[in-house]
C-alpha atoms as a PDB file:
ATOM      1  CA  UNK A   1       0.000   0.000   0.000  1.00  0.00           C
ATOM      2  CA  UNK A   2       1.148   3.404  -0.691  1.00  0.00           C
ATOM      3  CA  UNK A   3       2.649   5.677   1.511  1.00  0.00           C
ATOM      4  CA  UNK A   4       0.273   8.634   2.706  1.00  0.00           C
ATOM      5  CA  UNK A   5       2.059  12.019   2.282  1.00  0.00           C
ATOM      6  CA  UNK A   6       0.607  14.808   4.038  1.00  0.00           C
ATOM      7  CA  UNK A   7      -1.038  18.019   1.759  1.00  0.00           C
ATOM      8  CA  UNK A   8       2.174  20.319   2.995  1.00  0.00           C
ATOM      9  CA  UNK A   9       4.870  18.287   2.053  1.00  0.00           C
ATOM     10  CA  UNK A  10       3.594  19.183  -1.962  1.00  0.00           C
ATOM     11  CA  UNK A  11       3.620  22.645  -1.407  1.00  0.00           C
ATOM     12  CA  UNK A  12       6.742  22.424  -4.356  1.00  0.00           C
ATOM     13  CA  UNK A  13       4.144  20.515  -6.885  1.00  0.00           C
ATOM     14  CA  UNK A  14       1.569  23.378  -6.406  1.00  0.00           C
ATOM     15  CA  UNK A  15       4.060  25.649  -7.189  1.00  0.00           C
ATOM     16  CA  UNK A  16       5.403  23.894 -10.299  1.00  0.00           C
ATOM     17  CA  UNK A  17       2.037  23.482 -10.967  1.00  0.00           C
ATOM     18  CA  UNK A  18       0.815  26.963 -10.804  1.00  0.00           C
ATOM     19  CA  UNK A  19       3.972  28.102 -12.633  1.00  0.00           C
ATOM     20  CA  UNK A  20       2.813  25.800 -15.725  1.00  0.00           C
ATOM     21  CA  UNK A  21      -0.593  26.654 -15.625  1.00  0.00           C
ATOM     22  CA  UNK A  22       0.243  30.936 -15.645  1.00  0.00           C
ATOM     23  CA  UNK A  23       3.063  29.912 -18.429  1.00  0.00           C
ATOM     24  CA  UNK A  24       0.558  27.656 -20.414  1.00  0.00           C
ATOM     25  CA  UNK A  25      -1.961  30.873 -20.824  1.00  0.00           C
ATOM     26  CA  UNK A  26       0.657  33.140 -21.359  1.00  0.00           C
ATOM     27  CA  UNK A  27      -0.134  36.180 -19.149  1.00  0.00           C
ATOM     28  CA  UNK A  28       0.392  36.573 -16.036  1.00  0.00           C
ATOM     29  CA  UNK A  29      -2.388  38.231 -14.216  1.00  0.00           C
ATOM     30  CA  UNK A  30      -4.029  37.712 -10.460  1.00  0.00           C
ATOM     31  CA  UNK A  31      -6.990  35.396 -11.974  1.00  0.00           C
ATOM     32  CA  UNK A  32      -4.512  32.822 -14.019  1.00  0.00           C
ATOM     33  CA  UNK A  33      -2.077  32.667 -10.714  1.00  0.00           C
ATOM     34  CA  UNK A  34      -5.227  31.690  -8.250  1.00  0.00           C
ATOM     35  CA  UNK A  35      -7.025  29.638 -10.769  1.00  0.00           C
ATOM     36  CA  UNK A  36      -3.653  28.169 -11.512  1.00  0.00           C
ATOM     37  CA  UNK A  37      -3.329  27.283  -7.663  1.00  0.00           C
ATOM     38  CA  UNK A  38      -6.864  25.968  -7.283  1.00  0.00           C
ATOM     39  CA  UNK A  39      -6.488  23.342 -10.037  1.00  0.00           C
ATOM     40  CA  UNK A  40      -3.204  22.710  -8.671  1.00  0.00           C
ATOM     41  CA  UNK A  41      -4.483  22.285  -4.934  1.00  0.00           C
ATOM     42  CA  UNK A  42      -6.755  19.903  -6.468  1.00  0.00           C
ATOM     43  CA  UNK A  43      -4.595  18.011  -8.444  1.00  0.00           C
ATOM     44  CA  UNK A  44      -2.101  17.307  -5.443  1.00  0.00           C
ATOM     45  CA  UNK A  45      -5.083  16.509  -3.239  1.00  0.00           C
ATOM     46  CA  UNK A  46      -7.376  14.455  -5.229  1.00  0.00           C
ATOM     47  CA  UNK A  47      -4.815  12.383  -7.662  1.00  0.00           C
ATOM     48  CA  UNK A  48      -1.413  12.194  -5.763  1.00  0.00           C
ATOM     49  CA  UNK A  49       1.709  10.641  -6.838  1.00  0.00           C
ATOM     50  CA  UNK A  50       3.326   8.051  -5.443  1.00  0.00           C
ATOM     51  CA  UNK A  51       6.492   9.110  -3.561  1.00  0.00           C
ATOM     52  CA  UNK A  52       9.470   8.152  -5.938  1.00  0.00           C
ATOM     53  CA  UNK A  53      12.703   6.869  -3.830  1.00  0.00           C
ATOM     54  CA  UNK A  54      16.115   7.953  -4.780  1.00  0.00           C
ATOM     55  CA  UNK A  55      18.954   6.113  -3.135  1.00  0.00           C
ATOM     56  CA  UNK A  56      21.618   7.623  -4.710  1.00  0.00           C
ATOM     57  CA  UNK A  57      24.519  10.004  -3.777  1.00  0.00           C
ATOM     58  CA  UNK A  58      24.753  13.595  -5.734  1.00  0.00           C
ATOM     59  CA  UNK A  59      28.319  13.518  -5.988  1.00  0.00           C
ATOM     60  CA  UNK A  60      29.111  17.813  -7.438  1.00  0.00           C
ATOM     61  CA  UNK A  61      32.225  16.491  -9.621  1.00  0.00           C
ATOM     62  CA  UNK A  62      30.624  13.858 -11.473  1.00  0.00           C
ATOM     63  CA  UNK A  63      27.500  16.355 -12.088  1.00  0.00           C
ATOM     64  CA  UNK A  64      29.657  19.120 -13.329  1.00  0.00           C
ATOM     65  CA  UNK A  65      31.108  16.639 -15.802  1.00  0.00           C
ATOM     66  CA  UNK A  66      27.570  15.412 -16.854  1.00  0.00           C
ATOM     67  CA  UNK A  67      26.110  19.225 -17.616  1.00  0.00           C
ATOM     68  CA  UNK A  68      29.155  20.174 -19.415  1.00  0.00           C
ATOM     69  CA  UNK A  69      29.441  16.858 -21.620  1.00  0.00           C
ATOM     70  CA  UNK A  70      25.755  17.123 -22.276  1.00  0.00           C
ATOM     71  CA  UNK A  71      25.951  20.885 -23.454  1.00  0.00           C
ATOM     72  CA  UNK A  72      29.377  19.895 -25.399  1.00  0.00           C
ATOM     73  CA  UNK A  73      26.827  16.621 -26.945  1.00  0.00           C
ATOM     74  CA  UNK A  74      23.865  19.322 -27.569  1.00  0.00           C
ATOM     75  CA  UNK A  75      26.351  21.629 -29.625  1.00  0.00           C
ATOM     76  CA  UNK A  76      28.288  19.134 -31.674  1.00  0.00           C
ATOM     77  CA  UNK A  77      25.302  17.264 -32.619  1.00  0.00           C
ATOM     78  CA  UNK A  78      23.711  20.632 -33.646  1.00  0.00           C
ATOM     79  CA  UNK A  79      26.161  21.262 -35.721  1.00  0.00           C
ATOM     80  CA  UNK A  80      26.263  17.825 -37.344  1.00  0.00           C
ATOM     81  CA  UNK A  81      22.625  18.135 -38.405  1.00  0.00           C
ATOM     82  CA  UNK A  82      22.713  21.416 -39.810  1.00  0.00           C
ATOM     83  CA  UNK A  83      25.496  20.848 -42.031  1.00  0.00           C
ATOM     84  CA  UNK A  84      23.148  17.607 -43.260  1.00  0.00           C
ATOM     85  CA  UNK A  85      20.664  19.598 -43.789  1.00  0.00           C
ATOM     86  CA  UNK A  86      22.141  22.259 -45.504  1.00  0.00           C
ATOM     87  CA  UNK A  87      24.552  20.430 -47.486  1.00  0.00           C
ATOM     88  CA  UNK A  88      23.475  18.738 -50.999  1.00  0.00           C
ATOM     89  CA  UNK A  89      24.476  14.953 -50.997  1.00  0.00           C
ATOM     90  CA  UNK A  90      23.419  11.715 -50.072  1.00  0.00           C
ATOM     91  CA  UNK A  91      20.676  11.541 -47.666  1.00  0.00           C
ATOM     92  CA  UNK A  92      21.677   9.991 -43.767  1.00  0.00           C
ATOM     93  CA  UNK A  93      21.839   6.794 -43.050  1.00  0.00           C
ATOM     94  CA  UNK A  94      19.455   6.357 -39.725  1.00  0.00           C
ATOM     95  CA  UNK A  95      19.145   3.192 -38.183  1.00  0.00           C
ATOM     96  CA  UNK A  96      16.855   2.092 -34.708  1.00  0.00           C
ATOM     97  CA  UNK A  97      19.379   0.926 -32.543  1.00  0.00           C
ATOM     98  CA  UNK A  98      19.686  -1.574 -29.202  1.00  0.00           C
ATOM     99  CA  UNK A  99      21.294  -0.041 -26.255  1.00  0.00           C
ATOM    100  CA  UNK A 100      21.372  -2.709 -22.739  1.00  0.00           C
ATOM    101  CA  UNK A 101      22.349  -0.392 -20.157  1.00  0.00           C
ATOM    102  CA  UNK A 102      24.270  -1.410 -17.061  1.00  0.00           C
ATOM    103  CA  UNK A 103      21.991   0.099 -14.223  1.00  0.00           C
ATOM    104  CA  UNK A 104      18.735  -1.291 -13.139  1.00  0.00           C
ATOM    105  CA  UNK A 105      17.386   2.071 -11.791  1.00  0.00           C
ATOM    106  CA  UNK A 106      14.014   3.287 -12.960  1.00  0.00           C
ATOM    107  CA  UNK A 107      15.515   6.761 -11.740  1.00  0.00           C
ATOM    108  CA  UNK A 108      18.753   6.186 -14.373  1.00  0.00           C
ATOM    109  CA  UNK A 109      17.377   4.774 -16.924  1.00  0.00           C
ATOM    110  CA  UNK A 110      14.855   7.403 -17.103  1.00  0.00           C
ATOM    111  CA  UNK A 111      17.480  10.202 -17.021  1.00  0.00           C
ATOM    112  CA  UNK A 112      19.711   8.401 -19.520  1.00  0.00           C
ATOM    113  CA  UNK A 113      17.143   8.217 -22.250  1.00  0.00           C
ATOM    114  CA  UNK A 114      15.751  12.047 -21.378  1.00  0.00           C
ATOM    115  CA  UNK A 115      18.805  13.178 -22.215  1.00  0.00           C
ATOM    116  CA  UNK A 116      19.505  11.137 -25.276  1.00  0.00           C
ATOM    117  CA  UNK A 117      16.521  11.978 -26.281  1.00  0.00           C
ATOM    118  CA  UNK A 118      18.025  15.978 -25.921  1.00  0.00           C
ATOM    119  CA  UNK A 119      20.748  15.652 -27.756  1.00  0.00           C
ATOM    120  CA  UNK A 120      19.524  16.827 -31.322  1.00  0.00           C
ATOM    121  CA  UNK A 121      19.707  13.358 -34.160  1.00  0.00           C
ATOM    122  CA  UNK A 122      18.788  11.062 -31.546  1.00  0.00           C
ATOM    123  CA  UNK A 123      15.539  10.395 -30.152  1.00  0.00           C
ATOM    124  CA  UNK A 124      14.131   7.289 -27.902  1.00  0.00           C
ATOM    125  CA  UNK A 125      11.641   4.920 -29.919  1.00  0.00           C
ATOM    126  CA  UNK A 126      11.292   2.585 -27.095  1.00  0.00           C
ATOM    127  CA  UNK A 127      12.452   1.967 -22.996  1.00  0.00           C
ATOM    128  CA  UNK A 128      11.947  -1.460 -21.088  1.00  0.00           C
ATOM    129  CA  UNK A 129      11.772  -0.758 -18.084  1.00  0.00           C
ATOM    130  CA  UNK A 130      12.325  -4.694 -16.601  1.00  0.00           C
ATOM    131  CA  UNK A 131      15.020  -5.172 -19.104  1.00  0.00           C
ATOM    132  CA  UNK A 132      16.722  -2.136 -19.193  1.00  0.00           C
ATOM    133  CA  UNK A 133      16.525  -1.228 -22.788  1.00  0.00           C
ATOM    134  CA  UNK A 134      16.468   1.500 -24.790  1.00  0.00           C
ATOM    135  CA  UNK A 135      15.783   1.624 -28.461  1.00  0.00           C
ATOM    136  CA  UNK A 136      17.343   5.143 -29.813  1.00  0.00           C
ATOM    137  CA  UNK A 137      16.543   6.237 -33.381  1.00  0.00           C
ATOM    138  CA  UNK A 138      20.102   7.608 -34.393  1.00  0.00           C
ATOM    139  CA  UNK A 139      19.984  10.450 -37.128  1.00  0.00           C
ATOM    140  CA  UNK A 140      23.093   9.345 -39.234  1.00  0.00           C
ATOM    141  CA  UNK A 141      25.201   6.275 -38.428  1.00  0.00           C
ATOM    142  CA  UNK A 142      27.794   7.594 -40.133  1.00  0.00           C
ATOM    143  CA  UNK A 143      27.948  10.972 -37.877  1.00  0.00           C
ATOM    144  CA  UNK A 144      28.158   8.430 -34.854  1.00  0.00           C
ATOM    145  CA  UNK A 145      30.767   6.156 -35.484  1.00  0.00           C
ATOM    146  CA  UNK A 146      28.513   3.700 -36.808  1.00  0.00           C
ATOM    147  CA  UNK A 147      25.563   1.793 -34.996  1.00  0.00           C
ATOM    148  CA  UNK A 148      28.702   0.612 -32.279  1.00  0.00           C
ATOM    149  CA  UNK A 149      30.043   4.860 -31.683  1.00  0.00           C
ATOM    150  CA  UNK A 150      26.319   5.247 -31.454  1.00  0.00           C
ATOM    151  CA  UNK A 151      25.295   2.256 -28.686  1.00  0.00           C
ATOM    152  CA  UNK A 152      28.852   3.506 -26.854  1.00  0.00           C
ATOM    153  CA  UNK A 153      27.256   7.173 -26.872  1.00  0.00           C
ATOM    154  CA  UNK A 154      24.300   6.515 -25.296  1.00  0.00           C
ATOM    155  CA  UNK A 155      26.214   4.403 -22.952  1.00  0.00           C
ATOM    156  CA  UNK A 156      28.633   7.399 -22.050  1.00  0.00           C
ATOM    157  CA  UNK A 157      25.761   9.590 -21.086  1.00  0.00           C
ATOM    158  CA  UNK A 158      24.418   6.347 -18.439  1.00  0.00           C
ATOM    159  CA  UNK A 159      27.924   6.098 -17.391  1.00  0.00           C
ATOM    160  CA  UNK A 160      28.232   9.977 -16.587  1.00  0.00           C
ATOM    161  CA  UNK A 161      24.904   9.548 -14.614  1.00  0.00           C
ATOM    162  CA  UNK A 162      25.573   7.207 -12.762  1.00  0.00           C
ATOM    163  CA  UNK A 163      28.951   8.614 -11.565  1.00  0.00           C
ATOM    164  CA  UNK A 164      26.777  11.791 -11.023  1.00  0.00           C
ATOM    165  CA  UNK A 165      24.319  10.626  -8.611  1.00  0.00           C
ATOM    166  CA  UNK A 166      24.333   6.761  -8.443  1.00  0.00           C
ATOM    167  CA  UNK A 167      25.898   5.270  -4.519  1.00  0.00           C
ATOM    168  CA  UNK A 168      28.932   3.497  -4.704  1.00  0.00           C
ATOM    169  CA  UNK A 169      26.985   0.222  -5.112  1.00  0.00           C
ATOM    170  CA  UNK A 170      25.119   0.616  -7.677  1.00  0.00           C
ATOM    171  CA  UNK A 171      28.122   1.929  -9.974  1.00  0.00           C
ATOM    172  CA  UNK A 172      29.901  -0.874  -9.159  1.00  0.00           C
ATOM    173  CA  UNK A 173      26.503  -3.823  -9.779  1.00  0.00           C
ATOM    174  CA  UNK A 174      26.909  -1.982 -13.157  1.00  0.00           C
ATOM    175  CA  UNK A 175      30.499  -2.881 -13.623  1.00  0.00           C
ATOM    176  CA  UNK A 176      32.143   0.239 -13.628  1.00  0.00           C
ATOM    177  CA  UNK A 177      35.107   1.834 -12.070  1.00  0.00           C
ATOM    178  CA  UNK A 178      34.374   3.370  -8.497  1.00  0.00           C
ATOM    179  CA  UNK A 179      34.149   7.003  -8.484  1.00  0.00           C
ATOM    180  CA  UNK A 180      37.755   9.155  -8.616  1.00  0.00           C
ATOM    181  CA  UNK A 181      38.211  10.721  -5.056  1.00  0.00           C
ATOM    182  CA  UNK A 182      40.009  14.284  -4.779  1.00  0.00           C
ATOM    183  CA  UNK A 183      40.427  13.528  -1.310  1.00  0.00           C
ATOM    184  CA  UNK A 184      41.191   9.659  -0.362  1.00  0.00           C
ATOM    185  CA  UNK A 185      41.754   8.884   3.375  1.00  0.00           C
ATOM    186  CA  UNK A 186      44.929   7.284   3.733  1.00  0.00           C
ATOM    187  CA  UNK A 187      44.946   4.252   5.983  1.00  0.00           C
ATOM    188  CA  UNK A 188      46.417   4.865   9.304  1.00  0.00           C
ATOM    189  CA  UNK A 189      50.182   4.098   9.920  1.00  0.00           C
ATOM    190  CA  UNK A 190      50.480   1.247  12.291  1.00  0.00           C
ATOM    191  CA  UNK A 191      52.744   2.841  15.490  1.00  0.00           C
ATOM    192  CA  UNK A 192      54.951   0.017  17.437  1.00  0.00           C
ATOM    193  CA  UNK A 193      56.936   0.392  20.024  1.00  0.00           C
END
């Protein structure tokens, strides 16, 4: 049975909420921001969510290196399809490929395909959840290293997510290096006498 959260602990949703609602009309006036956090009252109270658990460990190093390689992903790939597009020739080469990721996180295997699914040429046709699959539509094979550069992309971005927020555990279930430390504890020098 799910767990009951009280009304005040969603005071964050209404907000979100609210904010959509005003943004979704497109003016911002007294009557869209109260009607905005009626319906949102409403939603909270009457359909709630179920709480979603995160276990991990926001580690700032690893998520600097994820928002930076993303935006880095998000400009090069940008580039790559405009100069398809704008550029006679042969048309791309797309191709549906299989990607088995490592982690068996909801929580990363929805963030891994979100932001494949950001970085322009790419797009997600299909996620199992139970198996941890994602089938990404890749714009042009050839632009990605072939349907391999493009599986080992996609992998990349889980990789950096998980180093970004995943515990210790669960980066190494999926068979990857533990995290780099700046600062390791050394072991303490034995003292005889």
């Amino acid at each position: 049975m799910a767990e009951r959260v009280k009304f005040w602990t969603r005071w964050p949703m209404v907000l979100w909420l609210t904010a959509v609602w005003v943004l979704l009309w497109g003016d911002l006036t007294v009557a869209n921001v109260v009607i905005g956090l009626v319906l949102a009252v409403l939603l909270v109270t009457l359909m709630p969510m179920p709480r979603v658990g995160f276990e991990g460990r926001p580690w700032l190093p690893g998520i600097i290196v994820l928002v930076v390689r993303f935006l880095g992903d998000v400009v090069m790939a940008s580039v790559q399809v405009a100069k398809r597009a704008l550029a006679p020739g042969e048309p791309p080469h797309g191709a549906v490929i299989r990607v088995q990721l490592r982690s068996h996180s909801d929580l990363f295997l929805t963030v891994t395909a979100q932001l494949c699914s950001l970085v322009p040429g790419s797009i997600i046709v299909e996620a199992h959840r139970l198996t941890g699959t994602l089938y990404v539509h890749v714009f042009d094979v050839s632009d990605s290293g072939g349907i391999d550069g493009a599986r080992h992309h996609c992998l990349e971005i889980e990789k950096r997510v998980l180093y970004a927020f995943a515990t210790d555990a669960a980066i190494a279930e999926a068979g990857l290096r533990p995290r780099k430390r700046l600062f390791r504890r050394r072991p303490a020098k034995e003292v005889t006498t």
